[in-house]
N, C-alpha and C. Protein backbone atom coordinates (compact mmCIF):
# COMPACT_ATOMS: atom_id res chain seq x y z
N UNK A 1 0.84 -1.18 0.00
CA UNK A 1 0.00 0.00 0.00
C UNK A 1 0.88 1.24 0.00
N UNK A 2 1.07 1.80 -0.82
CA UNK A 2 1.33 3.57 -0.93
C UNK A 2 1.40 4.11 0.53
N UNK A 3 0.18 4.25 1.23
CA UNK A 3 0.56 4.94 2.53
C UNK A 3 1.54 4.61 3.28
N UNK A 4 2.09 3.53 3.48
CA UNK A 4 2.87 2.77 4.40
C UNK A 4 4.62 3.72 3.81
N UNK A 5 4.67 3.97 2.62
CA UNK A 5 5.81 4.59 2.69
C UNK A 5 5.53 5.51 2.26
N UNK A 6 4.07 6.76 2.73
CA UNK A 6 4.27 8.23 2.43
C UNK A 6 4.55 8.85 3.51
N UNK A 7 5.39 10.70 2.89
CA UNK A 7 5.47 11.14 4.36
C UNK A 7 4.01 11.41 4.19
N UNK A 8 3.88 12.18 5.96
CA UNK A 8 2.83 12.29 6.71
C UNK A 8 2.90 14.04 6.44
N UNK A 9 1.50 15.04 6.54
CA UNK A 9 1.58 16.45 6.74
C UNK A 9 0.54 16.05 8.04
N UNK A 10 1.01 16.44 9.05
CA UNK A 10 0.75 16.77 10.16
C UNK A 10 -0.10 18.05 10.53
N UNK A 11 -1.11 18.41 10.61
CA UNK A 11 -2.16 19.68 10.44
C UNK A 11 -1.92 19.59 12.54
N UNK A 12 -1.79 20.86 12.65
CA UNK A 12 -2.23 21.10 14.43
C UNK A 12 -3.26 22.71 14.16
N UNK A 13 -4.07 23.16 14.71
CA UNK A 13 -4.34 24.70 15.20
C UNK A 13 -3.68 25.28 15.95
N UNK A 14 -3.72 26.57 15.68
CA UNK A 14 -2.79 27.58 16.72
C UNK A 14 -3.94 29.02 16.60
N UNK A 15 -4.10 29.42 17.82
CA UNK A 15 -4.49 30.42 17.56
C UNK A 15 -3.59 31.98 17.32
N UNK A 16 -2.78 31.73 17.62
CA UNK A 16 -2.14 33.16 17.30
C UNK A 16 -0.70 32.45 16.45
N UNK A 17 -0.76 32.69 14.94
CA UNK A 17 0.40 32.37 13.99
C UNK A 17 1.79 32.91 14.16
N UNK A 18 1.77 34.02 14.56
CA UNK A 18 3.02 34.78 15.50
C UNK A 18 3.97 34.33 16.63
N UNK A 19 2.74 34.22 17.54
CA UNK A 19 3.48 33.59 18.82
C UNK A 19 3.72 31.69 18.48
N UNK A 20 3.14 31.48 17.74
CA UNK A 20 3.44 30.00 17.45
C UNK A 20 4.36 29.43 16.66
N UNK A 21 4.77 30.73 15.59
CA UNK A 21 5.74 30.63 14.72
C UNK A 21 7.50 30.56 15.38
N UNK A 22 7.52 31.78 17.01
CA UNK A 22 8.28 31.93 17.83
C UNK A 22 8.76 30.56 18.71
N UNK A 23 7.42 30.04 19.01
CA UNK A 23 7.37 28.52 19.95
C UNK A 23 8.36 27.76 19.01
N UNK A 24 7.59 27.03 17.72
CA UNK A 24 8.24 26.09 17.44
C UNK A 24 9.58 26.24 16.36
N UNK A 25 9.90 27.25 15.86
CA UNK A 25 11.10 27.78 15.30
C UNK A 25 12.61 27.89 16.53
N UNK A 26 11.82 28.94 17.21
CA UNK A 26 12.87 29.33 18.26
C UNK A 26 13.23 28.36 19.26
N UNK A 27 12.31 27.89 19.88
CA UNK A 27 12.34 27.24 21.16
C UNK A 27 12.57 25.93 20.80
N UNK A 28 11.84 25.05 19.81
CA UNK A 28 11.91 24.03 19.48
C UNK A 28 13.03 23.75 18.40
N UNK A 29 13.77 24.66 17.64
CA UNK A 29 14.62 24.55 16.67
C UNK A 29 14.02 24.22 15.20
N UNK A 30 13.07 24.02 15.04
CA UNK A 30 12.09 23.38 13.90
C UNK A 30 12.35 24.03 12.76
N UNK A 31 12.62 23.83 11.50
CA UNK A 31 13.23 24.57 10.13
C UNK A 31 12.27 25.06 9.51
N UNK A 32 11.83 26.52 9.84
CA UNK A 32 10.22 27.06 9.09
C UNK A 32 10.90 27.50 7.55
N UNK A 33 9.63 26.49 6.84
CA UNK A 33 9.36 26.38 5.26
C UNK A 33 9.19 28.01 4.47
N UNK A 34 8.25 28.12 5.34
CA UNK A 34 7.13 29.47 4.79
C UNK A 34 5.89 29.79 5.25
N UNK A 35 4.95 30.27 4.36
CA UNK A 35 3.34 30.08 4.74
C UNK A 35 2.90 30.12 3.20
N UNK A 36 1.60 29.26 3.22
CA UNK A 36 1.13 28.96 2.44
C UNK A 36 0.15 30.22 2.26
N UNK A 37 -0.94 30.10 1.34
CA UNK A 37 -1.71 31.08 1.09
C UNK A 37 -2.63 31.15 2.00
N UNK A 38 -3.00 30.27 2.79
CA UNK A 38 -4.35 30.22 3.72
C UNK A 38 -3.73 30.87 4.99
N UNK A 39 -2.29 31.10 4.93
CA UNK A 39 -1.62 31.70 6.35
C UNK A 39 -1.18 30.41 7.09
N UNK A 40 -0.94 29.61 6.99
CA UNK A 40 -0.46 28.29 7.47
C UNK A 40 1.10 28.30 7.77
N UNK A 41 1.75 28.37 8.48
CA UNK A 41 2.71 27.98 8.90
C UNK A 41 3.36 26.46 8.26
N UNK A 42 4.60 26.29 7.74
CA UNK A 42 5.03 24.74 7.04
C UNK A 42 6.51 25.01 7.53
N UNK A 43 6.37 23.54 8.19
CA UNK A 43 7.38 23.31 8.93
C UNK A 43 8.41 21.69 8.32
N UNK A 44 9.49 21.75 7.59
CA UNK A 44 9.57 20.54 6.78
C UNK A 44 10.65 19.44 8.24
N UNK A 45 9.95 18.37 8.50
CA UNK A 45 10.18 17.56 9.11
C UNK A 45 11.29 16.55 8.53
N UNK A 46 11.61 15.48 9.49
CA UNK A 46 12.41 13.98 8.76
C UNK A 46 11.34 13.77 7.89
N UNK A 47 12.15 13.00 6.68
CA UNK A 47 11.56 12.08 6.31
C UNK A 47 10.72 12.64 4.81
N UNK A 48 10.57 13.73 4.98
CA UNK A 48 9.64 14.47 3.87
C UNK A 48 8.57 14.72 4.33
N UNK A 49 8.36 14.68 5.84
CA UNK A 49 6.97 15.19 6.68
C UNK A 49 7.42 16.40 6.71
N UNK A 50 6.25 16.91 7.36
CA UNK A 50 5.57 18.42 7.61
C UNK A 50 4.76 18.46 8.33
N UNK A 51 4.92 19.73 9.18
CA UNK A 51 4.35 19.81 10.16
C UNK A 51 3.46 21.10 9.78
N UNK A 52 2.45 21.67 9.68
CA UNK A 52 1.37 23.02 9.20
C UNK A 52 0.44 23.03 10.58
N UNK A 53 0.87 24.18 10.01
CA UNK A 53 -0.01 25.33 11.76
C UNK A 53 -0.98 25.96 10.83
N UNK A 54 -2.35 25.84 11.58
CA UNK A 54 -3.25 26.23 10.88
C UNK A 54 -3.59 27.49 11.65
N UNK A 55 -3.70 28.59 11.27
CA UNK A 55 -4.60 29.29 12.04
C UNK A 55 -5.88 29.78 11.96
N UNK A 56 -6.36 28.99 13.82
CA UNK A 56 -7.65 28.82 14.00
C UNK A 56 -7.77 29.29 15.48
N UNK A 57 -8.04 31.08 15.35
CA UNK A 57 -8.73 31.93 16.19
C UNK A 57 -9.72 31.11 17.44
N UNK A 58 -10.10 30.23 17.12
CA UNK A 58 -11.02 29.80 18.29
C UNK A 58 -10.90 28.42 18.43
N UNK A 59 -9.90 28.03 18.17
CA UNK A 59 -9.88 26.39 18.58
C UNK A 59 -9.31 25.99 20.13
N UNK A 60 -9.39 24.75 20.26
CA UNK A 60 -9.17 24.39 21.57
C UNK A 60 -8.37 23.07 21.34
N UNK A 61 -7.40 23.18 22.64
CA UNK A 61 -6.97 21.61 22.21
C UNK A 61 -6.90 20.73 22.21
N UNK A 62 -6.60 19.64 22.02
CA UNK A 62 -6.88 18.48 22.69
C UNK A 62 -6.27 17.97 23.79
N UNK A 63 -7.01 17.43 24.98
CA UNK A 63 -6.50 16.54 26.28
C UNK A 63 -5.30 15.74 25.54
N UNK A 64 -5.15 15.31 24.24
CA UNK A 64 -4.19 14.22 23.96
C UNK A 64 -3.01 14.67 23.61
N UNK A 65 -1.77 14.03 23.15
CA UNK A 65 -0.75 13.98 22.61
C UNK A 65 -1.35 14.44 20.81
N UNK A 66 -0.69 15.53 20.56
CA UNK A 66 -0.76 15.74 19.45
C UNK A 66 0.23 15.48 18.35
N UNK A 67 1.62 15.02 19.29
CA UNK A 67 2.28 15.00 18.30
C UNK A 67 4.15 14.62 19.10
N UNK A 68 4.15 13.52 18.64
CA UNK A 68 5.46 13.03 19.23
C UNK A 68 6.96 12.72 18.85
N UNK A 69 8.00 13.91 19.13
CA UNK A 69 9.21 13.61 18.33
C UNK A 69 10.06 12.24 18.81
N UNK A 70 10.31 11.58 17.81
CA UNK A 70 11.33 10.29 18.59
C UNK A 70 12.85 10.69 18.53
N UNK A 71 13.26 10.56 19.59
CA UNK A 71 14.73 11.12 20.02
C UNK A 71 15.67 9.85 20.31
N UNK A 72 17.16 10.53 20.55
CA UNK A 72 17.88 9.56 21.23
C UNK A 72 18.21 10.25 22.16
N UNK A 73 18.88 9.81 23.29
CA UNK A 73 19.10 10.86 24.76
C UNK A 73 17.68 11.57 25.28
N UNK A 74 16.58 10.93 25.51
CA UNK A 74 15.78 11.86 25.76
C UNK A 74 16.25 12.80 27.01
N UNK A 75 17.22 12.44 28.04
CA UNK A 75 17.21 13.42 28.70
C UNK A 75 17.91 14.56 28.39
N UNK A 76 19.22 14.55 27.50
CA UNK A 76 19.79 15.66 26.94
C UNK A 76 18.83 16.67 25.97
N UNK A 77 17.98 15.99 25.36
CA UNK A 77 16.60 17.19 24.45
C UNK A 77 15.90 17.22 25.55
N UNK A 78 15.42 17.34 26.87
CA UNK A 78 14.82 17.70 27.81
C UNK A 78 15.75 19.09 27.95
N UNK A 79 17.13 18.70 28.55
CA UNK A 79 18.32 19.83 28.96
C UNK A 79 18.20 20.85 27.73
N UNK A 80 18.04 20.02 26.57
CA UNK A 80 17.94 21.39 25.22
C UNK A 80 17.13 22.24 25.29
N UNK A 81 16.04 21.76 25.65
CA UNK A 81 15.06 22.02 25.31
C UNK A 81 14.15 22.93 26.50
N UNK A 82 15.10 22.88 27.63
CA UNK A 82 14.38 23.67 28.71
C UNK A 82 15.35 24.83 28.68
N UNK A 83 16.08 24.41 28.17
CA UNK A 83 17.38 25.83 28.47
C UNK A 83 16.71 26.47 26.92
N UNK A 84 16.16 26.47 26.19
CA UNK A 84 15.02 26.93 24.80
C UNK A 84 14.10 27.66 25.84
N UNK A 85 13.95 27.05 26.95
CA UNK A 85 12.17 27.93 27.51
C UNK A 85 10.99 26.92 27.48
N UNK A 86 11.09 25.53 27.24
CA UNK A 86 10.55 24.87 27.06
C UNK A 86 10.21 24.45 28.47
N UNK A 87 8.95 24.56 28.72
CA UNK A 87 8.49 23.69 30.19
C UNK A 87 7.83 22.41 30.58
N UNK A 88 8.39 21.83 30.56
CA UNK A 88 7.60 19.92 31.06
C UNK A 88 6.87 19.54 31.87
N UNK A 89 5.55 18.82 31.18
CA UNK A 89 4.38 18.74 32.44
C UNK A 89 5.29 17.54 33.39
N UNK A 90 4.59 17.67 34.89
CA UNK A 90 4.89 16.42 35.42
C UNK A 90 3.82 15.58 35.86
N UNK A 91 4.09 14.47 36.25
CA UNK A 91 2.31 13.52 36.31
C UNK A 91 2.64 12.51 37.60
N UNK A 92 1.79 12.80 38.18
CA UNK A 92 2.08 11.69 39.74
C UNK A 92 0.35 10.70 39.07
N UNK A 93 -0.03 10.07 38.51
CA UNK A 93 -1.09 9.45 38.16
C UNK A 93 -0.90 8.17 38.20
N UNK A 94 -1.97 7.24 38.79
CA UNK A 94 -1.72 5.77 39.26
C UNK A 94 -1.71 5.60 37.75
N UNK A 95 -1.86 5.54 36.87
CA UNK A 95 -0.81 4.76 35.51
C UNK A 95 -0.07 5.59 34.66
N UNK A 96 0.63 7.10 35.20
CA UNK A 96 1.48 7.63 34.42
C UNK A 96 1.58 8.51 35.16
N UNK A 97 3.19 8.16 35.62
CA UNK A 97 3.73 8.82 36.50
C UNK A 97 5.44 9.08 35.98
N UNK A 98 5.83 10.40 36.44
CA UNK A 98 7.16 11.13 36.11
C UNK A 98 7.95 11.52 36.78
N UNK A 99 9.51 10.87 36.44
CA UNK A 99 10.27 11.40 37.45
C UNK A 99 11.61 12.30 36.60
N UNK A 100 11.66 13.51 36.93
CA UNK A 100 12.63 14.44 36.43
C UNK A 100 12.13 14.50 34.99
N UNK A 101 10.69 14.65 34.69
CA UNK A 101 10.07 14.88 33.70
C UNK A 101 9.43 13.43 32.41
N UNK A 102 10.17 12.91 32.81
CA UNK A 102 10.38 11.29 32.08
C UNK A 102 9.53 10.09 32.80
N UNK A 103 8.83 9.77 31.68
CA UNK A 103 7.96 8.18 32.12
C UNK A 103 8.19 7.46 31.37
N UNK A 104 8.49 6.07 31.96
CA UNK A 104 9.40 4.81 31.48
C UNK A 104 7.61 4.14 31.84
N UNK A 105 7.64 3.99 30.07
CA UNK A 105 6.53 2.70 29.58
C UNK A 105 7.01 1.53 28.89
N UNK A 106 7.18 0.75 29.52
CA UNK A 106 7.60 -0.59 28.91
C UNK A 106 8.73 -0.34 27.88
N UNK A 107 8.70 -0.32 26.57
CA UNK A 107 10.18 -0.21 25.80
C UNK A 107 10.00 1.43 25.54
N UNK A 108 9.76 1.96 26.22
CA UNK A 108 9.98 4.13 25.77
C UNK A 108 10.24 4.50 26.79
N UNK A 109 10.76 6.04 26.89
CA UNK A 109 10.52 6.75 27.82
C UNK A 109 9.72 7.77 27.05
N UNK A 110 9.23 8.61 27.68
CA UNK A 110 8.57 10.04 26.69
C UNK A 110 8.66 11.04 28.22
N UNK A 111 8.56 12.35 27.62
CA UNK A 111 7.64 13.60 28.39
C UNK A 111 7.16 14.32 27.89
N UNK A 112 6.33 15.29 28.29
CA UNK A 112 5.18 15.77 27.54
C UNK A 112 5.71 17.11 27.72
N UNK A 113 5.01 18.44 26.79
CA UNK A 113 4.96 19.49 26.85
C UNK A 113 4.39 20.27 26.21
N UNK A 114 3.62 21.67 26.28
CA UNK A 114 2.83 22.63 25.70
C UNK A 114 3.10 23.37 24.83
N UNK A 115 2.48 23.32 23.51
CA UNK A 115 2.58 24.30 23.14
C UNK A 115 2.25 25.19 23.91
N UNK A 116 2.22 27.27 22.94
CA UNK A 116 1.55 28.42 23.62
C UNK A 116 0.06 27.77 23.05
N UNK A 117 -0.42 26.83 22.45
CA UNK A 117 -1.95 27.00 22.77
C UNK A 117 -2.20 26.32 23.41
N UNK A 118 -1.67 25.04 24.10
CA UNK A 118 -2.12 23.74 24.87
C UNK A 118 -1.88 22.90 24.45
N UNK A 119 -1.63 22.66 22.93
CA UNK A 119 -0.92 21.22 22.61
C UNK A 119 -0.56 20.51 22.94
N UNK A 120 -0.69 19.58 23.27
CA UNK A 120 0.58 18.62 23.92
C UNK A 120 1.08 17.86 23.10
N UNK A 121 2.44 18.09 23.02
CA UNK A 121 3.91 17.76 22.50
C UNK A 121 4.38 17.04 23.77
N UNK A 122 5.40 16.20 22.93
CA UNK A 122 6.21 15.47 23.44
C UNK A 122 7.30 14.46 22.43
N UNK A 123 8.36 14.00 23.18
CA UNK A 123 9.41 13.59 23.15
C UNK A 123 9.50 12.28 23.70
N UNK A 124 10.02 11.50 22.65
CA UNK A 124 10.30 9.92 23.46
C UNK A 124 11.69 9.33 22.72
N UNK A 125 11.72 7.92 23.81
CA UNK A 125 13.08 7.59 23.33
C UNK A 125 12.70 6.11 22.95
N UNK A 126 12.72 5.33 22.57
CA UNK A 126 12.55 4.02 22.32
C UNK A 126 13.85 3.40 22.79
N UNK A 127 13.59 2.27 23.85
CA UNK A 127 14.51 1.76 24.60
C UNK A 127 14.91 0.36 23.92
């Protein structure tokens, strides 16, 4: 099947294209493309993915993981990535729980973090 080896375009909302353009350029290091005509933010990922920020004035986000980079060293892109301004949720929850930002699930670790709209981003390592 075709899909199995296409890249992926990754669509998220942002409500303010400015301050979001700052988040994931600056803070996150992310290589901004351009903008498309609709005002979209394109962000060119591994692989021939893309990542597009839509802007959407009144959206909300989701409780979930929107979107997960796979790393090696996850704790050194934690250190990168906080010394960026980047802030890491932490979670004391009877099935997901974090210590020094990091939760060890069976073969991963990951941690989570916000965009400026609520996104949740995150980072994992495959063990």
């Amino acid at each position: 099947m075709a899909l199995s080896t296409s890249s992926v375009a990754m669509m998220l909302p942002v409500t303010d294209p400015h301050r979001a353009q700052q988040f994931y350029s600056e803070k996150l290091g992310l290589p901004f493309e351009g903008t498309n005509a609709e005002g979209s933010l394109i962000y060119r990922l591994a692989g021939g993915s893309e990542l597009v920020l839509l802007p959407r004035p009144d959206s909300t986000p989701s409780p979930s993981t929107a979107l997960s980079f796979e790393v090696t060293g996850i704790e050194g892109e934690i250190a990168t990535l906080a010394a960026q301004g980047v802030v890491f949720e932490d979670y004391d929850l009877p099935d997901l729980k974090t210590t020094d930002h990091v939760c060890v699930m069976g073969s991963e670790k990951a941690a989570w973090f916000l965009d400026p709209d609520g996104n949740v981003l995150c980072v994992h390592e495959n063990l």
